[in-house]
C-alpha atoms as a PDB file:
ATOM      1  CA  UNK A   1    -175.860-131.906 -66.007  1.00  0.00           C
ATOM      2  CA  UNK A   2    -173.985-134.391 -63.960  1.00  0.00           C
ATOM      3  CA  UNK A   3    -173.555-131.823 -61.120  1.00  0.00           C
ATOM      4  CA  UNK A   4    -177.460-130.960 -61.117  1.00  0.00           C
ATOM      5  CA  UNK A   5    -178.395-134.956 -61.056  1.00  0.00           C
ATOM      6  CA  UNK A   6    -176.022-136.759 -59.623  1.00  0.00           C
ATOM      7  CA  UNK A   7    -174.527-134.657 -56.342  1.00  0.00           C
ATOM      8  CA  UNK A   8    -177.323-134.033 -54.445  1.00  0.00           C
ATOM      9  CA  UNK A   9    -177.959-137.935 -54.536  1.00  0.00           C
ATOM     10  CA  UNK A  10    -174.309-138.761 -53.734  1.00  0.00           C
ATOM     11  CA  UNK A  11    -174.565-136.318 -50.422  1.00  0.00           C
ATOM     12  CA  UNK A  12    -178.064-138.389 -49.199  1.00  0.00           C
ATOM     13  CA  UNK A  13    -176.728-141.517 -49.749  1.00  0.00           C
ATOM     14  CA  UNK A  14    -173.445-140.552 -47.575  1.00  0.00           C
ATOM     15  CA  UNK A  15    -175.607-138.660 -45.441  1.00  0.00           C
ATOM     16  CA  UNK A  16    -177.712-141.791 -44.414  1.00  0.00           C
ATOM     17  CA  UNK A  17    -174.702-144.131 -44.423  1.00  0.00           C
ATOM     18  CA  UNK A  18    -172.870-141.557 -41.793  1.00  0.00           C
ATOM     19  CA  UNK A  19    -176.701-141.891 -40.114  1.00  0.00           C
ATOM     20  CA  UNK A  20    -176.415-145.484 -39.802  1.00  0.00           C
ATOM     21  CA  UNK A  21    -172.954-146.035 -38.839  1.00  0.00           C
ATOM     22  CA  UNK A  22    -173.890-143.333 -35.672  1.00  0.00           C
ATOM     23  CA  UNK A  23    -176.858-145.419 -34.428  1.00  0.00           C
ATOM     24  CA  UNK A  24    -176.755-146.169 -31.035  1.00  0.00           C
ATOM     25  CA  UNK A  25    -178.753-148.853 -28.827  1.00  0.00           C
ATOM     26  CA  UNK A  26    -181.942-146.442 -27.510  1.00  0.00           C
ATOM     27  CA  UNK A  27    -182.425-144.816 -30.677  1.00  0.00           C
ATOM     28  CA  UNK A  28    -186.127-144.168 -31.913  1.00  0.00           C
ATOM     29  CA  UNK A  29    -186.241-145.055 -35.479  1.00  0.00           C
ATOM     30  CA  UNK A  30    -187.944-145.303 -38.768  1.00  0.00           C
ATOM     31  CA  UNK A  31    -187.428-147.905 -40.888  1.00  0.00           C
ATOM     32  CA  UNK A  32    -187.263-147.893 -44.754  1.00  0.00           C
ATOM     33  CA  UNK A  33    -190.719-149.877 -44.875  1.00  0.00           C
ATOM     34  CA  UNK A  34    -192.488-147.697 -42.230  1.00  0.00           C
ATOM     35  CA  UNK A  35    -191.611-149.984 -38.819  1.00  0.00           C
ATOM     36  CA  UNK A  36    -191.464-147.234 -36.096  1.00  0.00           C
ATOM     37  CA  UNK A  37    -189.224-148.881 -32.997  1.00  0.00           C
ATOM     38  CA  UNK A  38    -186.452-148.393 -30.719  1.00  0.00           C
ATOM     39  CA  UNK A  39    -182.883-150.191 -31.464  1.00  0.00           C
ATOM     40  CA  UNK A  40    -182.114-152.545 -29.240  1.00  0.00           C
ATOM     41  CA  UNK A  41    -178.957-154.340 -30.441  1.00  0.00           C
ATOM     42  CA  UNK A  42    -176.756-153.518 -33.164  1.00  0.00           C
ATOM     43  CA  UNK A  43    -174.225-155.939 -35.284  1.00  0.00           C
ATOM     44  CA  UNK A  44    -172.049-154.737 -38.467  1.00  0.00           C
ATOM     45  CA  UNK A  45    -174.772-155.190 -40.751  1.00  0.00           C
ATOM     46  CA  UNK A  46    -178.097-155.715 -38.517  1.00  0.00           C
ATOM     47  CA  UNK A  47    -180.095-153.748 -36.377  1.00  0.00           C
ATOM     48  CA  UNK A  48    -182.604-155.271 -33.769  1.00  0.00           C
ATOM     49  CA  UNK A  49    -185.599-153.167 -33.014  1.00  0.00           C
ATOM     50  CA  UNK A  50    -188.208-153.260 -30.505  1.00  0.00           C
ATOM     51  CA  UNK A  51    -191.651-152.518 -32.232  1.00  0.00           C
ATOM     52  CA  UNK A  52    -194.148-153.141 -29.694  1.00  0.00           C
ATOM     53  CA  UNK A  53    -193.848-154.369 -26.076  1.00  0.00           C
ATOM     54  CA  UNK A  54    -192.512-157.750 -26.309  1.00  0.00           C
ATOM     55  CA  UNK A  55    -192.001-157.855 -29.953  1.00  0.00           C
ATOM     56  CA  UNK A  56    -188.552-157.373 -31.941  1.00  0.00           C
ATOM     57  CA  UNK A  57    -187.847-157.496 -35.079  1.00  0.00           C
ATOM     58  CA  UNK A  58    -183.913-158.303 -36.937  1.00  0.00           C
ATOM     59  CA  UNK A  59    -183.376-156.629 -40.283  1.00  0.00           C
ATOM     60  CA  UNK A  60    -180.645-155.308 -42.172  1.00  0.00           C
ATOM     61  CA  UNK A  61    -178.697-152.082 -40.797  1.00  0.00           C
ATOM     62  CA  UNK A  62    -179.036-149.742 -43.638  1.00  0.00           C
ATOM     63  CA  UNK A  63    -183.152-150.665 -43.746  1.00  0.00           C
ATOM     64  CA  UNK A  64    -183.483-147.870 -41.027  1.00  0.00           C
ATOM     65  CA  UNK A  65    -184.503-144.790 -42.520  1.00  0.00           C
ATOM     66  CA  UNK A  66    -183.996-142.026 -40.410  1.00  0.00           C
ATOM     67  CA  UNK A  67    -184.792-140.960 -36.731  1.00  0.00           C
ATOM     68  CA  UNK A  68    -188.468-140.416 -35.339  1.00  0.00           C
ATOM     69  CA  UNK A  69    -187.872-136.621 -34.324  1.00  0.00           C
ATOM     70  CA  UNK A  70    -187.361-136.243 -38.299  1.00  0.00           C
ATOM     71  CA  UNK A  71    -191.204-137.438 -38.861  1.00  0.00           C
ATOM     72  CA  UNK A  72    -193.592-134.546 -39.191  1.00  0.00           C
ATOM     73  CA  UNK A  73    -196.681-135.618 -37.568  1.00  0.00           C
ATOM     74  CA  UNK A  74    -199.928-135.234 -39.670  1.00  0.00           C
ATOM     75  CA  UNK A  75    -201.646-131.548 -39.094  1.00  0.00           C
ATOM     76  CA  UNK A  76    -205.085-132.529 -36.441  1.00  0.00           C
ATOM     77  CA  UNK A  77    -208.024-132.252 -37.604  1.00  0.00           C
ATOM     78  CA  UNK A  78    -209.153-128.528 -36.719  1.00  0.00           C
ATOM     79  CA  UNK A  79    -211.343-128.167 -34.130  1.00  0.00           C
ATOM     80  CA  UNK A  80    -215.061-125.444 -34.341  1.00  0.00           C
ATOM     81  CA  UNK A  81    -214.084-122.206 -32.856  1.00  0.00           C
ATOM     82  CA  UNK A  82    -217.452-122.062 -30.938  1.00  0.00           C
END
């Protein structure tokens, strides 16, 4: 039972830490709360993203999520075959 519940979250969580220790300044991210941006500075335990032109944000490292290329973008809405 242990193996079923608790493995596959101890390989995400050291998957995302191993994500997060590899960001780099340039990066397109995601952030935990749903901020898209690009990082723009990193510390130990901060990251500072760029969100919109002229506006950056500072929050904690492991708040980012994952990388934008791993967002599926919502299907469009079909267009009439006319």
């Amino acid at each position: 039972m242990w193996a079923v519940l608790i493995l596959p979250q101890q390989r995400r969580v050291k998957a995302h830490k191993a994500y997060v220790e590899s960001l780099q300044v340039g990066d397109e991210v995601v952030t935990t709360s749903g901020l898209f941006g690009t990082v723009t500075s990193l510390d130990a335990d901060r990251a500072r993203l760029r969100i919109a032109p002229d506006v950056e944000i500072t929050m904690a490292r492991m708040a980012v999520a994952r990388p934008q290329s791993a967002v599926v973008p919502a299907d469009p809405t079909p267009e009439d075959p006319e």
